[in-house]
Protein backbone atom coordinates (compact mmCIF):
# COMPACT_ATOMS: atom_id res chain seq x y z
CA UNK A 1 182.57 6.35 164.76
CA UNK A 2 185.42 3.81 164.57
CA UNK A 3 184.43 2.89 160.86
CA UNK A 4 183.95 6.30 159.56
CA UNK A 5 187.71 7.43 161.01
CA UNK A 6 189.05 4.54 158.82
CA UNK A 7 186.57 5.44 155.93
CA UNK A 8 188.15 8.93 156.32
CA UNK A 9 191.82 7.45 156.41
CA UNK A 10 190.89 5.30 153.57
CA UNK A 11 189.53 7.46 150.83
CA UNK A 12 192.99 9.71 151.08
CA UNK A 13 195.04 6.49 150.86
CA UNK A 14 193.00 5.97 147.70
CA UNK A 15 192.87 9.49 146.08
CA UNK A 16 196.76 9.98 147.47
CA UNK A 17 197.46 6.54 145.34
CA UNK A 18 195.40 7.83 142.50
CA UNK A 19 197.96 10.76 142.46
CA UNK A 20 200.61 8.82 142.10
CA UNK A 21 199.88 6.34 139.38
CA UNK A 22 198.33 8.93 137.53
CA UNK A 23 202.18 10.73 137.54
CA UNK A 24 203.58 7.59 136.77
CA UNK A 25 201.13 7.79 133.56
CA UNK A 26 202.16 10.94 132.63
CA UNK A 27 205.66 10.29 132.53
CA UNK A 28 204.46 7.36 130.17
CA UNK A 29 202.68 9.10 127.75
CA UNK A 30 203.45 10.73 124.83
CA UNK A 31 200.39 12.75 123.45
CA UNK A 32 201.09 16.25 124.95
CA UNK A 33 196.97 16.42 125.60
CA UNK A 34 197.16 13.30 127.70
CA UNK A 35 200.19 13.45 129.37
CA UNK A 36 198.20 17.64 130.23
CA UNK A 37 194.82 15.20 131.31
CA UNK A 38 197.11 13.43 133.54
CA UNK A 39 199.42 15.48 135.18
CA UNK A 40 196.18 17.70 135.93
CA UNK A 41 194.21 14.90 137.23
CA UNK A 42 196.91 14.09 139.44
CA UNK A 43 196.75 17.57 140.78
CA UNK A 44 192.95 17.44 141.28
CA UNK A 45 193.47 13.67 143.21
CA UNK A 46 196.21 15.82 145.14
CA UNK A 47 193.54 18.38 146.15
CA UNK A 48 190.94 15.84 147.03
CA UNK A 49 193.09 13.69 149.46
CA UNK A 50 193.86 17.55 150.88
CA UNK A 51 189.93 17.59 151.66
CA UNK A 52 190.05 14.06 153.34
CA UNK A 53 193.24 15.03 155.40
CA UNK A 54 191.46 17.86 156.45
CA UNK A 55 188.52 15.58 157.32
CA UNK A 56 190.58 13.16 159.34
CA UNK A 57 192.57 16.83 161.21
CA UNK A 58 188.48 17.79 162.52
CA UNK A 59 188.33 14.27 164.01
CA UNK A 60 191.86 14.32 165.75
CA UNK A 61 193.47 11.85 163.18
CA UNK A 62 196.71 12.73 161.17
CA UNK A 63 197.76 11.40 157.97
CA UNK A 64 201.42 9.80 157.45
CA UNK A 65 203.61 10.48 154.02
CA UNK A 66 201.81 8.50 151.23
CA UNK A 67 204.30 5.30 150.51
CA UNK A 68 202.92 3.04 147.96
CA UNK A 69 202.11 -0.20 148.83
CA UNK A 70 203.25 -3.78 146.71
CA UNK A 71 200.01 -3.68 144.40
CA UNK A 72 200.83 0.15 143.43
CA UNK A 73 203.88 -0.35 142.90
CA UNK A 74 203.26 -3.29 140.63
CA UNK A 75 201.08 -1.42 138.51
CA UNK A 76 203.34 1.36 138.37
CA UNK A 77 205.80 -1.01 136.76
CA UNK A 78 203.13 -2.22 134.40
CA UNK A 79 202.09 0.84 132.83
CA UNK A 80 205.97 1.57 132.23
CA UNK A 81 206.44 -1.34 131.08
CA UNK A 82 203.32 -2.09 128.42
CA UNK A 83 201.90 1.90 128.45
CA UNK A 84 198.83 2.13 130.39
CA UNK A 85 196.03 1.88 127.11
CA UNK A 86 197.34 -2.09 127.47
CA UNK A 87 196.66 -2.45 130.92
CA UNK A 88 193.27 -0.82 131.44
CA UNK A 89 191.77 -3.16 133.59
CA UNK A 90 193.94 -3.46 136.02
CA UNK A 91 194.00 0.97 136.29
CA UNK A 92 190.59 1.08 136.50
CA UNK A 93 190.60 -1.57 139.50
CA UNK A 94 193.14 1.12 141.00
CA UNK A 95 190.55 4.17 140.26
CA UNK A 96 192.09 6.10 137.25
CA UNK A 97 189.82 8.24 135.42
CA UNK A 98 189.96 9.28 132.24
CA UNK A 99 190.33 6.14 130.69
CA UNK A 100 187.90 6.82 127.91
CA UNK A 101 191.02 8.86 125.92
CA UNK A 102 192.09 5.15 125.26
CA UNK A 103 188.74 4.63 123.42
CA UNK A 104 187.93 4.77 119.97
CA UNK A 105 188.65 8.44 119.42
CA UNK A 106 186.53 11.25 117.16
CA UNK A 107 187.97 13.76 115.14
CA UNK A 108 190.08 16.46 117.26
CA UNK A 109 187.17 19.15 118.62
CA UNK A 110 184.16 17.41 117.59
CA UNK A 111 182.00 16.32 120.65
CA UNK A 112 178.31 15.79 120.16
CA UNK A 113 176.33 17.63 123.13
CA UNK A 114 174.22 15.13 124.34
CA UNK A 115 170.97 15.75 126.17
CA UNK A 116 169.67 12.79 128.07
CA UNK A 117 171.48 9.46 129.43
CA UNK A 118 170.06 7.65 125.75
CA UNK A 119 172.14 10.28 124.12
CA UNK A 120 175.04 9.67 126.45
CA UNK A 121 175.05 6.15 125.81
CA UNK A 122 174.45 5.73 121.93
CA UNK A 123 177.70 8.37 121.50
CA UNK A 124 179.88 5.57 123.45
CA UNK A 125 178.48 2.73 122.11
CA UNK A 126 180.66 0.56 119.25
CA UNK A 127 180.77 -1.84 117.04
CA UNK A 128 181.65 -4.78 119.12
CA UNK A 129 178.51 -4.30 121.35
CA UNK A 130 176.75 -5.57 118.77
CA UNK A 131 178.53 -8.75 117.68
CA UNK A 132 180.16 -9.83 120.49
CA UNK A 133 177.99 -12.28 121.66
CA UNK A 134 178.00 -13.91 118.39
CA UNK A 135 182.27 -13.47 118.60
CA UNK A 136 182.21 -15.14 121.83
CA UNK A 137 179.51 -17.66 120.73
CA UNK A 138 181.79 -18.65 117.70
CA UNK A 139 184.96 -19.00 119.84
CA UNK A 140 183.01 -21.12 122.05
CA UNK A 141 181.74 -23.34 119.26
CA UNK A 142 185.75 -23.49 117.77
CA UNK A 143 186.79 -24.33 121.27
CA UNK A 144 184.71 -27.59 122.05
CA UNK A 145 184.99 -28.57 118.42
CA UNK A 146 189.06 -28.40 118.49
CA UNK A 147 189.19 -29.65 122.10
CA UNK A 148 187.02 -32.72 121.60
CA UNK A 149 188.48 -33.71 118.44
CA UNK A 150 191.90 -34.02 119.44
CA UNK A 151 190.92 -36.08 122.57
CA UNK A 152 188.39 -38.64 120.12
CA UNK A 153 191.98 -38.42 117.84
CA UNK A 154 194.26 -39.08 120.84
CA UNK A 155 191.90 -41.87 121.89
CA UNK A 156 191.39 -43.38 118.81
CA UNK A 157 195.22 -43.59 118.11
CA UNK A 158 196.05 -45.37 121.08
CA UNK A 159 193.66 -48.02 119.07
CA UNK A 160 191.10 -48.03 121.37
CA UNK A 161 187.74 -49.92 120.98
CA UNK A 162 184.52 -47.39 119.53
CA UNK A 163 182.79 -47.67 123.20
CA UNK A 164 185.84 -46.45 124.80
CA UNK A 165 186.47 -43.32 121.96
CA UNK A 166 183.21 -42.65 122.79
CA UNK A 167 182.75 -42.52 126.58
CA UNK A 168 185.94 -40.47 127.21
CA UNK A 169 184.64 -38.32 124.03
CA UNK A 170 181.37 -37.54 126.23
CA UNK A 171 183.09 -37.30 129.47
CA UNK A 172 185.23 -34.88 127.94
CA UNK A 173 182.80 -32.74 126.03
CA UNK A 174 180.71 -32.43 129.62
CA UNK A 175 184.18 -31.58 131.73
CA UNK A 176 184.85 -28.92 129.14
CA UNK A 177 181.34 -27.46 129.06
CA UNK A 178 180.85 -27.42 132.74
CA UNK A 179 184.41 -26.32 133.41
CA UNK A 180 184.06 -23.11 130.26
CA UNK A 181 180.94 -22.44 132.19
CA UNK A 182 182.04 -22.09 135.26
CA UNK A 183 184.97 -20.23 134.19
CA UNK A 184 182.93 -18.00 132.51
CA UNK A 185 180.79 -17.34 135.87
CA UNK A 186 183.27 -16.68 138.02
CA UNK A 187 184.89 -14.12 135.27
CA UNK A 188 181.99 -12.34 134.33
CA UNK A 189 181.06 -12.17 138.33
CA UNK A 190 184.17 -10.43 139.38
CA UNK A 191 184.34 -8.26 136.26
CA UNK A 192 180.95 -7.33 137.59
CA UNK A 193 181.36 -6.57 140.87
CA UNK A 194 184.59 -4.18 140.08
CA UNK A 195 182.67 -2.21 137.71
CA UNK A 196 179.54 -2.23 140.06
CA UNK A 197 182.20 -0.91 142.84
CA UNK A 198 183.75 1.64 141.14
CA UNK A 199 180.49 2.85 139.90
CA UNK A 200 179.30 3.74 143.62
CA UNK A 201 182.97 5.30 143.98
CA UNK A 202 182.33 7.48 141.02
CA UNK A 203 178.37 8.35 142.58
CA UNK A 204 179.49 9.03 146.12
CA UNK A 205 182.29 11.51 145.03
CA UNK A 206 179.49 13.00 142.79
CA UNK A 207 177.79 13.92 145.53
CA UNK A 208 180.57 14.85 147.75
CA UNK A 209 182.32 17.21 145.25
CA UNK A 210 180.49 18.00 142.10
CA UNK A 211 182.76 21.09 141.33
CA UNK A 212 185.99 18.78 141.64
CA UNK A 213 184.06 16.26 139.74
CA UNK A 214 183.13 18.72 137.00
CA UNK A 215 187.01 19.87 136.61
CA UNK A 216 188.01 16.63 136.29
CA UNK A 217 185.31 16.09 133.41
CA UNK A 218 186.69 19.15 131.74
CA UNK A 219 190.25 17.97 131.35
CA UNK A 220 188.90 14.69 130.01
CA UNK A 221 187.12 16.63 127.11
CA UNK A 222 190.03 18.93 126.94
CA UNK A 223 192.47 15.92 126.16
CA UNK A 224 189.34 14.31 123.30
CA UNK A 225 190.10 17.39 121.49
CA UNK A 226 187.58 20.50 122.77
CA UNK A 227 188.27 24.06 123.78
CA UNK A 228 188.86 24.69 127.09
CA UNK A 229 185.62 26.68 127.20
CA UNK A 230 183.12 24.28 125.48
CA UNK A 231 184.73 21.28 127.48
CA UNK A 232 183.99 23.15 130.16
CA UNK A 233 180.49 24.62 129.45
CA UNK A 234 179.57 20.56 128.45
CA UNK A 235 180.75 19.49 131.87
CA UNK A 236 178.70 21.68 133.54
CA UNK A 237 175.75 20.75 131.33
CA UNK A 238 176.45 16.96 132.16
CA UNK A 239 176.92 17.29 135.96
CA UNK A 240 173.62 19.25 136.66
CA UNK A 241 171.43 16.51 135.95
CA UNK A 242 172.70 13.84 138.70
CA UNK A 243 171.54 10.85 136.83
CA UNK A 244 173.33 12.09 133.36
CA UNK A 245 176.50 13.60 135.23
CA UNK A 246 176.83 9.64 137.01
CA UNK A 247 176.28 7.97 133.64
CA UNK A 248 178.80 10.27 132.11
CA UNK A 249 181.19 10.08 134.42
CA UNK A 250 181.09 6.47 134.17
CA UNK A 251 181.80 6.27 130.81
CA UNK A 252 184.14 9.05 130.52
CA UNK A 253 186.14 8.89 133.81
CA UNK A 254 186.46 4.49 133.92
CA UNK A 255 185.61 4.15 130.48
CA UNK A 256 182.39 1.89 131.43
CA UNK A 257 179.16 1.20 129.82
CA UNK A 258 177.13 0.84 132.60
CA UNK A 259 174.28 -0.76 130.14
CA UNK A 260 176.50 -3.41 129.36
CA UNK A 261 178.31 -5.07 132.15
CA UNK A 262 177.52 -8.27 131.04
CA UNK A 263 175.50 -11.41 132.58
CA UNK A 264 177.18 -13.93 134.58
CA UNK A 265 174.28 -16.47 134.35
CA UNK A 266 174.14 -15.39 130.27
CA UNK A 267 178.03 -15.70 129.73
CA UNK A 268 178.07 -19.25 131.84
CA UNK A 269 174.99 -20.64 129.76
CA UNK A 270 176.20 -19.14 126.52
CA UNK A 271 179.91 -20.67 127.37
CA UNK A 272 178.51 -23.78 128.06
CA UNK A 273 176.20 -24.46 125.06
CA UNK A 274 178.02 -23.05 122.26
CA UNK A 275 180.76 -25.36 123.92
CA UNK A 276 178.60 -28.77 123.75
CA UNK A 277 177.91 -27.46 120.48
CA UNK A 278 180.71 -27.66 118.73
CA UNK A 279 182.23 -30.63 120.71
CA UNK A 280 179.52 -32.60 119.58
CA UNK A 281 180.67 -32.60 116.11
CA UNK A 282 183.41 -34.96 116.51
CA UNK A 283 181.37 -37.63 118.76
CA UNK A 284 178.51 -37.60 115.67
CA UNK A 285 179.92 -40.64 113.93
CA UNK A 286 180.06 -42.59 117.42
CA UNK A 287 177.31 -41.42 118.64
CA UNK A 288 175.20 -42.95 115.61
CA UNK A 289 176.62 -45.94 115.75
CA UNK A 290 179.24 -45.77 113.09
CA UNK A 291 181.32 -49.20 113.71
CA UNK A 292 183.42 -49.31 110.70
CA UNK A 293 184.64 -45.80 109.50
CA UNK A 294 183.51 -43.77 112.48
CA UNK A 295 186.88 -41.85 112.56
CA UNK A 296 187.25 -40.78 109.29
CA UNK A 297 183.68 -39.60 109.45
CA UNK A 298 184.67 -37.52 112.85
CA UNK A 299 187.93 -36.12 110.52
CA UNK A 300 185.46 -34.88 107.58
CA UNK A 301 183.12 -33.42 109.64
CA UNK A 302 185.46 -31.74 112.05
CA UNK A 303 187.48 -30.77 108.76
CA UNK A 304 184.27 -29.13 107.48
CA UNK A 305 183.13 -27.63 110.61
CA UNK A 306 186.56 -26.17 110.99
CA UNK A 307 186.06 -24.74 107.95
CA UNK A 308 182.78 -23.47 108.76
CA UNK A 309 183.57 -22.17 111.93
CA UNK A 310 187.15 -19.88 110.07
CA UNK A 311 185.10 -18.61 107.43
CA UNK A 312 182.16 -17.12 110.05
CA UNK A 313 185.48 -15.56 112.13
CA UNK A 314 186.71 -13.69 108.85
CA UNK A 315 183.56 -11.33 109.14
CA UNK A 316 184.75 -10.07 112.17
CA UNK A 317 188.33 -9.20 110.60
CA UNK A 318 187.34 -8.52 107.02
CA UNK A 319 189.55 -10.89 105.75
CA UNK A 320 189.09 -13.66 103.02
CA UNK A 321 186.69 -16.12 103.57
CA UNK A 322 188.24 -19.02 102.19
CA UNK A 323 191.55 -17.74 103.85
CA UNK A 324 189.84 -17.85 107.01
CA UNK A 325 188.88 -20.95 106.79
CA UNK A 326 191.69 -22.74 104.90
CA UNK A 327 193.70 -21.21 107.67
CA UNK A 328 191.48 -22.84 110.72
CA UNK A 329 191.26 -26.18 109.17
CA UNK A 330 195.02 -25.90 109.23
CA UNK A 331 195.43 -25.65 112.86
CA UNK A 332 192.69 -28.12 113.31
CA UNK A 333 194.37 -30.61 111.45
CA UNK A 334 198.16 -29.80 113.27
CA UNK A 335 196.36 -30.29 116.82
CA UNK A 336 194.50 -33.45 115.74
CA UNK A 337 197.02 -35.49 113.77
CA UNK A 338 199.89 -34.40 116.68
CA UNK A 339 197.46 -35.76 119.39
CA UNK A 340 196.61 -38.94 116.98
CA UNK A 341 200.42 -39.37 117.24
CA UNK A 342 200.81 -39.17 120.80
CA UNK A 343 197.77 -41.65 121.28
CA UNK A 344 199.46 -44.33 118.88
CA UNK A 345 202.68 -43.92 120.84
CA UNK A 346 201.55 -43.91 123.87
CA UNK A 347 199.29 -46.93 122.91
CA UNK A 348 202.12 -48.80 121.37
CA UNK A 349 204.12 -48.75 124.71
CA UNK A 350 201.41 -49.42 126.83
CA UNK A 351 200.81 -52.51 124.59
């Protein structure tokens, strides 16, 4: 009994802090059909905390003024501050709905009327489902390939002997894998487990109030661009079926694929090889036993992979690819010769 009084008490601290960040958003936004979503959602979170207040009266509890706590008020000051489509994140950790407005948008008043959770899904999904494993997998690559060449450079310039260049050049391509992997884990893994969260928020208040939920759906069509009546007449459609109304109300109300939350164990294993991938471009020449012009074979193929690795990143922006690639050698040649530098003076004092 103990834990359901503070369940009580703690869904109308939620909904009652909904409220008020989604007033604070309001204030911040300038589309009139968003700033409408907004101020009407706030209502609706308003009206909901009413029903949990009401709860909590039945069991002999009463509910205090709502005063924002430190993390509210922090966020508060971040969507005035950067607008709340650059913080999205962070809202949706804080249980703001409606987030899909920030999405890609359609043409005002067009809305397919999907009729299964497929159909659902395919309407949300873009273009960077697609490629961004391959994005990430690139970055990866660029990552160990700049970070390992500039520590064989560093090395090397502080004249060390080829077994040294090339046991700090393998102790650093394994630190870097190992540590991108487990960075990766640990990100993926929360990211996770907030979106799993607020997915069981968004199913239990399904099942508590449908009709609230429903509204609530209704404004978020209303803002995409639809008449009051189809928005409505489509949010009843969606609701009905319990597993279609969940999965749209996951993507529509937190902006969430719920297909594509992402793999820890993928992201951590994916980190960590395209990582030893590309940093074992600059130990090549060492590792094959290059004694006499093993660093200016590591600069040519680093140079070339760099090259390589630019051009394959211009297909995601469209942009030349010789640009792309002139450009990245660029920056790979600035970090390497600066860390070259450093090694020769730090060598030369040392010496």
């Amino acid at each position: 009994m103990h834990n359901d009084m503070k369940g009580v008490l703690k869904s109308w601290q939620e909904e009652k802090r909904s409220a008020y960040l989604y007033r604070i958003i309001a204030t911040r936004e300038q589309q009139p059909e968003r700033r409408h979503l907004f101020s009407q959602l706030a209502v609706e979170a308003d009206k909901q905390a009413d029903l949990w207040a009401s709860e909590a009266a039945k069991r002999g509890l009463g509910t205090p003024a709502y005063q924002p706590g430190v993390r509210v008020r922090i966020v508060a000051a971040l969507v005035r501050l950067f607008g709340p489509s650059r913080i999205k994140p962070i809202l949706a950790a804080s249980k703001i709905r409606g987030l899909s407005v920030y999405s890609r948008q359609r043409s005002p008043g067009f809305h397919p009327v999907p009729a299964s959770v497929d159909e659902v899904g395919a309407s949300h999904r873009g273009s960077t489902s697609n490629n961004g494993g391959l994005r990430a997998a690139v970055f990866g690559v660029n990552d160990g390939l700049v970070s390992v060449a500039c520590l064989v450079m560093g090395v090397a310039g502080a004249a060390a002997g080829h077994q040294l260049v090339l046991l700090t050049g393998i102790a650093g391509l394994m630190a870097g894998a190992f540590s991108m992997a487990a960075g990766e884990y640990v990100s993926m893994r929360s990211q996770r487990e907030l979106f799993e969260h607020q997915i069981n928020l968004e199913r239990e208040e399904l099942a508590q109030y449908p009709q609230e939920e429903t509204h609530e759906l209704t404004l978020i069509y209303m803002a995409r661009g639809m008449q009051p009546d189809e928005a409505r007449s489509l949010a009843e459609r969606m609701i009905a079926d319990p597993q279609l109304g969940l999965d749209t109300l996951t993507r529509e109300e937190l902006g969430l694929n719920p297909d594509e939350l992402g793999s820890p164990w993928v992201a951590a294993v994916s980190s960590f090889t395209a990582f030893l991938a590309g940093g074992a471009v600059p130990l090549l020449p060492y590792l094959l036993g290059f004694e006499m012009h093993a660093l200016q074979a590591t600069i040519i193929l680093t140079g070339s992979a760099l090259f390589a690795v630019g051009a394959v990143l211009s297909l995601f922006s469209g942009r030349s690819a010789w640009l792309g690639g002139l450009r990245m050698l660029l920056i790979g040649a600035a970090a390497g010769s600066l860390t070259y530098l450093i090694g020769a003076l730090v060598g030369a004092s040392i010496a």
